[in-house]
Protein backbone atom coordinates (compact mmCIF):
# COMPACT_ATOMS: atom_id res chain seq x y z
CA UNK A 1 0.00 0.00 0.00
CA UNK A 2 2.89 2.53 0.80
CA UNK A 3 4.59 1.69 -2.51
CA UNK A 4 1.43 2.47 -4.24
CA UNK A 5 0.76 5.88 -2.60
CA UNK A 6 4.79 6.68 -2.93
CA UNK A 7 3.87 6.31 -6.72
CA UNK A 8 0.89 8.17 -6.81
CA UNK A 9 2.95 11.14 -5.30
CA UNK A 10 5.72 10.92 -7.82
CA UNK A 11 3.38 11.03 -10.98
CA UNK A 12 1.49 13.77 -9.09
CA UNK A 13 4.65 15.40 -9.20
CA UNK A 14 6.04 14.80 -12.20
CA UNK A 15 2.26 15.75 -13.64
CA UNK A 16 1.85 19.04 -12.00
CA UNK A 17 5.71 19.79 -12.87
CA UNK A 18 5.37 19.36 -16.52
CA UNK A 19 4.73 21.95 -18.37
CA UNK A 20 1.25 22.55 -20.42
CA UNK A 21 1.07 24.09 -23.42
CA UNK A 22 -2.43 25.90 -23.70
CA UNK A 23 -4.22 25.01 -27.19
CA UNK A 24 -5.37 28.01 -28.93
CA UNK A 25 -7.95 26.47 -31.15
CA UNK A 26 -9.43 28.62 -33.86
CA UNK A 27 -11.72 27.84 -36.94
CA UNK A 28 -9.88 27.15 -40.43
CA UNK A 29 -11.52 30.49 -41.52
CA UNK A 30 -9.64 32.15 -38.81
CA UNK A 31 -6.34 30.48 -39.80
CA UNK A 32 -7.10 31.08 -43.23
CA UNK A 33 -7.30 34.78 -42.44
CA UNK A 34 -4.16 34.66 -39.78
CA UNK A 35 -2.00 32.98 -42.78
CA UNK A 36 -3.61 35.59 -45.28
CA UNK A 37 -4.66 32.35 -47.16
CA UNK A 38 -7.88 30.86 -48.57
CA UNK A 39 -9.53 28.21 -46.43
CA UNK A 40 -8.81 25.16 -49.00
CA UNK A 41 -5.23 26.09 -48.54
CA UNK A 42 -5.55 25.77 -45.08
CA UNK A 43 -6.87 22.18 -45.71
CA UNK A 44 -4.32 21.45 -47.48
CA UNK A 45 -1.89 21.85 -44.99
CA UNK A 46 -3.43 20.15 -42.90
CA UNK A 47 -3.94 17.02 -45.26
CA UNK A 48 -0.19 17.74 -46.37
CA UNK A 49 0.44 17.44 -41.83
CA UNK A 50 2.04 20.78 -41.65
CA UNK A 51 -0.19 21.31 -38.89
CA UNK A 52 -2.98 19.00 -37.00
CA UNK A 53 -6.50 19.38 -37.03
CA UNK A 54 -8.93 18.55 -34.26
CA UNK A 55 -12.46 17.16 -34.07
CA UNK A 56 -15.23 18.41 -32.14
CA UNK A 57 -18.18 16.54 -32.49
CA UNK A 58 -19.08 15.24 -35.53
CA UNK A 59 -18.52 18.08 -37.18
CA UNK A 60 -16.17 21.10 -36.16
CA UNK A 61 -12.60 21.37 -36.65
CA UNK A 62 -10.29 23.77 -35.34
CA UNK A 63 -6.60 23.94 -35.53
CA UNK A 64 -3.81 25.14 -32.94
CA UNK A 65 -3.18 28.48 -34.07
CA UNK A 66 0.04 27.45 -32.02
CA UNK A 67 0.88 24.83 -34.22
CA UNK A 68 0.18 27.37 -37.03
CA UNK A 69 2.64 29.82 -36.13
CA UNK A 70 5.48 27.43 -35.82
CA UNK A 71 4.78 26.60 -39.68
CA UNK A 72 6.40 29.71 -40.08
CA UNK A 73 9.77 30.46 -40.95
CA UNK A 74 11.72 33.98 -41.49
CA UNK A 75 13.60 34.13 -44.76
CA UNK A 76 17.07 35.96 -45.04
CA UNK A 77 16.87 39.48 -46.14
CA UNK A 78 18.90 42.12 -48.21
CA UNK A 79 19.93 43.90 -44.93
CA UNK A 80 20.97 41.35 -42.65
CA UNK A 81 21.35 38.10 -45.14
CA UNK A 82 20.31 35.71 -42.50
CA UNK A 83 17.07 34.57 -41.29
C-alpha cells in the first residue's frame, strides 16, 4: 500500500511539474485569415500534416493556431542576409 501511494505522489509530481502548453484552437476560416490564405489552402496543410486538425463533435474542426505559427519560418533578407 505505501509503494502504491509513494507512486501516486511521484506522478502527481512529475504531472503538475510538466509543463502545459495551452491550445489556442481557432476555426480554419480564422487560420485562413491569420496565414492571409484561402480556407482550402488551409486544408491542405493540414492534409499535407504541416499542422494537425482537431475534431469536435461530428462536425467542427479547429486547428492550434500554435501549431500554425510554428509553420512559419523567417527568410534571409537584403539587410541582414540571414534569417
Amino acid at each position: 500500500m505505501r509503494i502504491h501511494l509513494a507512486l501516486a505522489a511521484a506522478l502527481l509530481t512529475l504531472h503538475t511539474l510538466a509543463p502545459n502548453p495551452r491550445r489556442d484552437l481557432v476555426t480554419l476560416d480564422a487560420a485562413a485569415d491569420y496565414l492571409g490564405v484561402d480556407k482550402r489552402t488551409v486544408r491542405t496543410y493540414i492534409a499535407q500534416g504541416r499542422f494537425n486538425a482537431y475534431r469536435i463533435g461530428n462536425r467542427l474542426l479547429r486547428v492550434d493556431l500554435n501549431e500554425v505559427e510554428a509553420t512559419l519560418h523567417p527568410i534571409p533578407n537584403a539587410k541582414t542576409g540571414v534569417a
